[in-house]
Protein backbone atom coordinates (compact mmCIF):
# COMPACT_ATOMS: atom_id res chain seq x y z
CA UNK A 1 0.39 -13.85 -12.93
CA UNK A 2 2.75 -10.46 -12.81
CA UNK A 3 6.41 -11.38 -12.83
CA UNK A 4 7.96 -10.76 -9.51
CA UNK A 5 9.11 -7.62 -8.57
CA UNK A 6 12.15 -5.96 -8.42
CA UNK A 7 14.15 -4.87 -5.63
CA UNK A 8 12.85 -1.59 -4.65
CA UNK A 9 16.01 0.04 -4.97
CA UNK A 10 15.81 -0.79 -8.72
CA UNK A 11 13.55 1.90 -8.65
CA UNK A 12 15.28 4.63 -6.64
CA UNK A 13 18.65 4.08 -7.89
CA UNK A 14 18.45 6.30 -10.83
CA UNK A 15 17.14 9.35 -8.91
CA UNK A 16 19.87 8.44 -6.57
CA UNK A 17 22.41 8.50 -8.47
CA UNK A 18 21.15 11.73 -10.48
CA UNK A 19 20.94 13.27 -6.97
CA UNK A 20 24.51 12.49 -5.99
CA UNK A 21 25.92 13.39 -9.88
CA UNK A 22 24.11 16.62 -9.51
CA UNK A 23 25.03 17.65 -6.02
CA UNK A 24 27.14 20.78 -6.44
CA UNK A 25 29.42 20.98 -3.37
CA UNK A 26 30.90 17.34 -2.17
CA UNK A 27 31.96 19.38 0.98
CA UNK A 28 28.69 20.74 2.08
CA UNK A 29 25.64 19.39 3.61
CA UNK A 30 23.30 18.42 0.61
CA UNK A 31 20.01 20.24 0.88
CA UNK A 32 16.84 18.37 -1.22
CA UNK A 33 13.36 19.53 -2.28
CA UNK A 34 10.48 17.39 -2.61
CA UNK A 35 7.99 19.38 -4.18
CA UNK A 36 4.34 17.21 -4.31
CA UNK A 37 1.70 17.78 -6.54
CA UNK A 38 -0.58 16.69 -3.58
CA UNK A 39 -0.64 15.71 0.49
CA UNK A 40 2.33 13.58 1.23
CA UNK A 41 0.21 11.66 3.98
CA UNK A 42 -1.55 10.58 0.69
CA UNK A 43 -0.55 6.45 0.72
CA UNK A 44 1.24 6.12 -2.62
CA UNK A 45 2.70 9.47 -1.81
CA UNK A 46 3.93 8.55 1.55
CA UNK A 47 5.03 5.35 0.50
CA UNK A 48 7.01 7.01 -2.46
CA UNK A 49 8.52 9.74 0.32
CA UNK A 50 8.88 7.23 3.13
CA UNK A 51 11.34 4.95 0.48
CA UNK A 52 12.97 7.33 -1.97
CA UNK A 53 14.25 9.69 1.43
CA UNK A 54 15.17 6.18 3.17
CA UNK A 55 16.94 4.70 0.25
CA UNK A 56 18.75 7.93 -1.10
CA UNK A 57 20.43 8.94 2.72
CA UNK A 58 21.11 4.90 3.31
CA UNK A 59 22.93 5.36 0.02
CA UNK A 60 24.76 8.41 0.01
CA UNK A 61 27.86 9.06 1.77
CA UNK A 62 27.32 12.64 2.20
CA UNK A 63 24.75 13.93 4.78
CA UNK A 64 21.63 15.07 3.04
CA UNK A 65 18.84 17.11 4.27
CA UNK A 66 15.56 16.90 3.00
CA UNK A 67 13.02 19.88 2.51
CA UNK A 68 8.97 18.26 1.43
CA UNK A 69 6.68 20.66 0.60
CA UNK A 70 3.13 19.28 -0.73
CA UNK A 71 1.10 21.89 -3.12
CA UNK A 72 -2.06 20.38 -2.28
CA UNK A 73 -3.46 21.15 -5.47
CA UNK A 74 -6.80 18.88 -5.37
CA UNK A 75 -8.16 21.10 -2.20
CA UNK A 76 -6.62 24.26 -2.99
CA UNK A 77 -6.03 25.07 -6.98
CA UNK A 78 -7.80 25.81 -9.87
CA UNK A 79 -7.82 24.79 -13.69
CA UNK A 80 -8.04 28.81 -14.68
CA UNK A 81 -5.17 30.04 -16.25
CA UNK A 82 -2.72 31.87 -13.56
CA UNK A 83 -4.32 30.10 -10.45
CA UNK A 84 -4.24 32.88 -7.99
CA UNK A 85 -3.14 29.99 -5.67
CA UNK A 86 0.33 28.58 -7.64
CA UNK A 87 1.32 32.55 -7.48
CA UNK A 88 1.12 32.74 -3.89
CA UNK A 89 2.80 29.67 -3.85
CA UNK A 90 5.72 30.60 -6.05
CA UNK A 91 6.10 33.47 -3.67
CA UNK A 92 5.54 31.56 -0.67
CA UNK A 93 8.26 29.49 -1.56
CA UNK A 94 10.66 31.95 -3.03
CA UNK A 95 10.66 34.09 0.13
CA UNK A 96 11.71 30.63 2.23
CA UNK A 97 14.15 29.82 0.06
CA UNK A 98 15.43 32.97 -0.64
CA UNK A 99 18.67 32.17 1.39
CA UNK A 100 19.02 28.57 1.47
CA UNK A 101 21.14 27.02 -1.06
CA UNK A 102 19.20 24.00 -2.88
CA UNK A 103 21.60 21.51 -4.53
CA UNK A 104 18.31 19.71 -6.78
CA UNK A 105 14.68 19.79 -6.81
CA UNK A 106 12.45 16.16 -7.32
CA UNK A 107 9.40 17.31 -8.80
CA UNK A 108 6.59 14.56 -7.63
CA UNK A 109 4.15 13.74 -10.67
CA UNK A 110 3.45 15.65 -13.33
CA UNK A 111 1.68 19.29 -11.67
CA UNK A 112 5.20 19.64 -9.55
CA UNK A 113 6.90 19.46 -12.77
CA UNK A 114 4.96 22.03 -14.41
CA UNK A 115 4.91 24.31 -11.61
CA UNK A 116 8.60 24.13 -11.21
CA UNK A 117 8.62 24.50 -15.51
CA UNK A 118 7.11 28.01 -14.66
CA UNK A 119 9.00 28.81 -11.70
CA UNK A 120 11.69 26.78 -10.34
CA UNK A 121 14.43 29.02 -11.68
CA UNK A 122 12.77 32.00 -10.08
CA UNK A 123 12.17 30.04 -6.66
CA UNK A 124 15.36 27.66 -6.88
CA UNK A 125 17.83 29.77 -9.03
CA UNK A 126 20.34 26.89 -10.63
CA UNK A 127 18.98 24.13 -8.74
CA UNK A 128 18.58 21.40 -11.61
CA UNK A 129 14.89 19.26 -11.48
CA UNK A 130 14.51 15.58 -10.94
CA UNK A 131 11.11 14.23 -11.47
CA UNK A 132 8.89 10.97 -11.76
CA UNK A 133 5.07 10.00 -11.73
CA UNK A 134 5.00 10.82 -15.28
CA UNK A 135 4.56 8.32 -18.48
CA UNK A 136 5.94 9.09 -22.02
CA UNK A 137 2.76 10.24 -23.61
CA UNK A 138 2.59 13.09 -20.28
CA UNK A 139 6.63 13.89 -21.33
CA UNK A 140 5.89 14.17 -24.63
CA UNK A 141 3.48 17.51 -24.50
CA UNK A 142 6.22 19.19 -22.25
CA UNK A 143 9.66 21.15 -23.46
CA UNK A 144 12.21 20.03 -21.06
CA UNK A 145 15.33 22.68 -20.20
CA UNK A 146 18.46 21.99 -19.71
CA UNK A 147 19.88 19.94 -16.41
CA UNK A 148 16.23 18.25 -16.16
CA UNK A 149 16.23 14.64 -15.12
CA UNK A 150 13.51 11.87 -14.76
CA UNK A 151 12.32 8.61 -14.47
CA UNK A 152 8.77 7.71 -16.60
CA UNK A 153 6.36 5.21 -15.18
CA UNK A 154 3.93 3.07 -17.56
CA UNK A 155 0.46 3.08 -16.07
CA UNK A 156 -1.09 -0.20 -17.40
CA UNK A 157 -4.87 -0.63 -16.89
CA UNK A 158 -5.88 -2.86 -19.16
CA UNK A 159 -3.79 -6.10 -17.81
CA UNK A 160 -6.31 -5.49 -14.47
CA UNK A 161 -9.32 -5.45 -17.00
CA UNK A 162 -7.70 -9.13 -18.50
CA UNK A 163 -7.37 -10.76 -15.28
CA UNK A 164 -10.93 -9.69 -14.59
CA UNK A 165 -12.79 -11.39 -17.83
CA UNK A 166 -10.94 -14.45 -17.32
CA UNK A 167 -11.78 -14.87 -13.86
CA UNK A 168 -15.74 -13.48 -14.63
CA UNK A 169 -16.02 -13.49 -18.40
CA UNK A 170 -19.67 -12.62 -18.20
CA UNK A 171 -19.35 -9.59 -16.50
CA UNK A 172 -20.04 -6.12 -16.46
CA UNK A 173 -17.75 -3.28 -15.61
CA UNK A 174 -18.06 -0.52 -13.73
CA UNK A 175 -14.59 2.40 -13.10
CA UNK A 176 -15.03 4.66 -10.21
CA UNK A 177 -13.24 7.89 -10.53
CA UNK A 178 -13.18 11.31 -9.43
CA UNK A 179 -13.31 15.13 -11.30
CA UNK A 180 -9.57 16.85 -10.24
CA UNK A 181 -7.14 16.79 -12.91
CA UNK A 182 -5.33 13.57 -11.53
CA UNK A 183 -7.84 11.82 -11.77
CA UNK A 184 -9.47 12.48 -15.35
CA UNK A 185 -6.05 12.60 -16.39
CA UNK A 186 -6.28 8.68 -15.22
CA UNK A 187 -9.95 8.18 -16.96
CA UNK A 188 -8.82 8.98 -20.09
CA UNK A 189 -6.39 6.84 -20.05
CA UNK A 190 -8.29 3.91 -19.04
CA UNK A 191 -10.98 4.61 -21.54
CA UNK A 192 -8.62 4.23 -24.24
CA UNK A 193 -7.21 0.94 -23.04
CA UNK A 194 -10.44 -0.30 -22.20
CA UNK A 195 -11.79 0.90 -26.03
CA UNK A 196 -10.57 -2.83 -27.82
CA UNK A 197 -13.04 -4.70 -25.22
CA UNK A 198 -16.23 -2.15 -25.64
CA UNK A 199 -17.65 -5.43 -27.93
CA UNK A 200 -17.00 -7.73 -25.56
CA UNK A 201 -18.23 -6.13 -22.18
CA UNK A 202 -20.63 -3.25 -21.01
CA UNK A 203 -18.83 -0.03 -19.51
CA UNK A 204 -20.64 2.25 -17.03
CA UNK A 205 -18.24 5.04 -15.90
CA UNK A 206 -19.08 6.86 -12.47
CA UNK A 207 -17.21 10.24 -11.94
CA UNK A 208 -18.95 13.32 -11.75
CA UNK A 209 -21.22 12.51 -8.67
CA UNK A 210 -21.31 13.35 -4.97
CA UNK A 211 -19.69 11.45 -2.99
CA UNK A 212 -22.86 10.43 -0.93
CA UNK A 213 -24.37 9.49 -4.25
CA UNK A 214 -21.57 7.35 -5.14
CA UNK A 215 -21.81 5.38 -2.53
CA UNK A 216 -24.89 4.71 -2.63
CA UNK A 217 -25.20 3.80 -6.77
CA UNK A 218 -22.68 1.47 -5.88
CA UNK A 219 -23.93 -0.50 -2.74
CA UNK A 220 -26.85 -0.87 -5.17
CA UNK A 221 -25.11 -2.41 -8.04
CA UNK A 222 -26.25 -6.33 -8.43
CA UNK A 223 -24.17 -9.11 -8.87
CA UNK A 224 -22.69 -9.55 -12.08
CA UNK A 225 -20.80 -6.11 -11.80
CA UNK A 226 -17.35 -5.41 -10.86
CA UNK A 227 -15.84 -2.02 -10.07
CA UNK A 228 -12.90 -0.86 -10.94
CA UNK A 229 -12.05 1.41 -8.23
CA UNK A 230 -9.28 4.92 -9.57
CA UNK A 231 -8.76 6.83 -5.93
CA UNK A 232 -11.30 10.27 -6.76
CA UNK A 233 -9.64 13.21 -5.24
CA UNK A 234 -12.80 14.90 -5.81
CA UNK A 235 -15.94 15.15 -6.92
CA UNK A 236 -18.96 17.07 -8.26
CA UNK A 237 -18.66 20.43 -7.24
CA UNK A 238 -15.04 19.59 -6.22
CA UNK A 239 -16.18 18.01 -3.31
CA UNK A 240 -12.28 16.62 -1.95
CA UNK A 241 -12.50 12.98 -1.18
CA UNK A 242 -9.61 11.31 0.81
CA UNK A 243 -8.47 8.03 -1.34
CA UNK A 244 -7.85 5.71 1.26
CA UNK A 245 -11.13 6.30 3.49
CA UNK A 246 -13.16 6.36 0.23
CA UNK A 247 -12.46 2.99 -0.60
CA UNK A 248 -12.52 1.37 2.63
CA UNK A 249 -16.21 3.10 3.20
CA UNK A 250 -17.65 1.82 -0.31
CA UNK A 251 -15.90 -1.61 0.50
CA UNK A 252 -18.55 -1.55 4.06
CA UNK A 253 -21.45 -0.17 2.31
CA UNK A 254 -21.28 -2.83 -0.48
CA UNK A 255 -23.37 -5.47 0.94
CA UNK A 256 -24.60 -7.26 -1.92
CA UNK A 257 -20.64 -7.97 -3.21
CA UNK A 258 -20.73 -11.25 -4.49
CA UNK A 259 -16.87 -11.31 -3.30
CA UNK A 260 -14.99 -8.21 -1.36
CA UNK A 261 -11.68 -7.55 -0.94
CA UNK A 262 -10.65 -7.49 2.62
CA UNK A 263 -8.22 -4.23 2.19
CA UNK A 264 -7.60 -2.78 -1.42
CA UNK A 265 -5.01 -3.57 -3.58
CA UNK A 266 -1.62 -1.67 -2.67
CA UNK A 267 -0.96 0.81 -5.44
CA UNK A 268 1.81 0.32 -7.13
CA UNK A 269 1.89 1.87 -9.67
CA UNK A 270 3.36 4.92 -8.39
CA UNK A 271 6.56 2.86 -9.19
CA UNK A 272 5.22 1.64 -12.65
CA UNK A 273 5.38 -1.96 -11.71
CA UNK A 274 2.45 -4.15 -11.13
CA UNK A 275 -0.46 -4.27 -13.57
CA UNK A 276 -3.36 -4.30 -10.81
CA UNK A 277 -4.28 -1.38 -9.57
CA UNK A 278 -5.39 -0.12 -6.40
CA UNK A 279 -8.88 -0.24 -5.31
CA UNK A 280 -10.32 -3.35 -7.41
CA UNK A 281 -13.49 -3.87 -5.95
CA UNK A 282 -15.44 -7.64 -6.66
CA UNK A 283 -19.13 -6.74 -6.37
């Protein structure tokens, strides 16, 4: 069984503290940016807002006002070098900003971080960059400047794959994911945790198909399969597929589940925590 968690302001503490460390003017109101890789109506990403802005203005003595803006990159960018759409974004958000003095930027997951890597001195001139969502092995391919803070999660998906042979040892395993960069960025990492157990159990891996399609492979599936379940953002031909109502659909449509969840497993990882992860479907 996982240990018991934490207090959840275990987890926010360091960005609050970083926050009030690298506020520049005690005197002033504090203004924030929350710059998203995605939506922020997104669960974990409104879970992570709905806390971090709750816990870091019940913390601070100073008033603090909050500026989120989501980049929406699974609906609107590209993996093409210069994506026409981050430049209109840079300027989008350089022209708001232009005269509003921001005190620190919290880049959300590793695509925020990048983007503000190109830009953030251009859009937020001396503002100095918090961020989170990303593991070691993600930090490690990236030259940090100066006055850049962060937090790493560790993504664990092999602890979910343990619980599962010892409750079914006999069975076979299939992982649902999408195409967007998130979420191959998640495959990949799965498929080399999962690599030590490829003798012991067989792998079927589901990605690039409609969604449509995917549905219906996996109402199909016969007993003696489980799913493992990794939120798509999108599929073939980038097809954008919202996490939460995709997994609640294939949930209804399974009807031969030998056992189904009655709501998925909250995903916690966002917050590097718990070892299951969201979406672990019994069929």
């Amino acid at each position: 069984m996982p240990r018991r968690c934490a207090p959840r302001f275990c987890f926010y503490a360091p960005f609050w503290l970083r926050l009030r460390v690298l506020c520049r003017c005690p005197l002033q109101r504090g203004n924030v940016v929350l710059l998203f890789d995605e939506r922020v109506e997104l669960p974990g990403l409104s879970a992570f807002d709905a806390e971090f802005v709750r816990t870091l203005q019940s913390k601070s003595g100073e008033a603090i006002e909050v500026y989120r803006e989501p980049m929406d990159l699974s609906r609107f960018g590209s993996d093409i070098p210069s994506d026409p759409y981050k430049l209109v974004l840079r300027d989008y958000l350089r022209g708001k900003y232009a005269h509003k003095r921001i005190d620190v930027v919290l880049a959300v997951m590793a695509p925020a971080l990048d983007f503000l890597l190109s830009y953030g001195e251009l859009i937020f001139p001396g503002a100095p960059i918090v961020f989170c969502g990303l593991d070691r092995k993600q930090l490690s391919t990236r030259r940090l400047p100066p006055n850049t803070h962060g937090v790493l999660v560790k993504r664990e998906f092999a602890p979910t794959l343990e619980l599962v042979l010892r409750l079914h040892p006999d069975t076979k395993i299939v992982v649902v994911s999408g195409t967007s960069e998130f979420d191959t960025t998640l495959l990949a990492a799965a498929r080399n945790e999962f690599r030590p157990y490829e003798g012991r159990v067989s792998f079927t891996y589901l990605s690039d198909l409609p969604f449509q399609t995917l549905l219906t492979t996996v109402s199909q599936l016969p007993a003696g399969n489980i799913v493992l379940f990794y939120d798509p953002f999108s599929g073939r031909c980038r097809q954008i597929i919202r996490p939460a109502r995709s997994g609640r659909t294939r949930f209804r449509r399974c009807k031969r589940a030998r056992l189904r969840l009655s709501r998925p497993i909250p995903w916690s990882w966002y917050r590097g925590r718990k070892p299951v992860q969201r979406g672990c479907a019994w069929c």
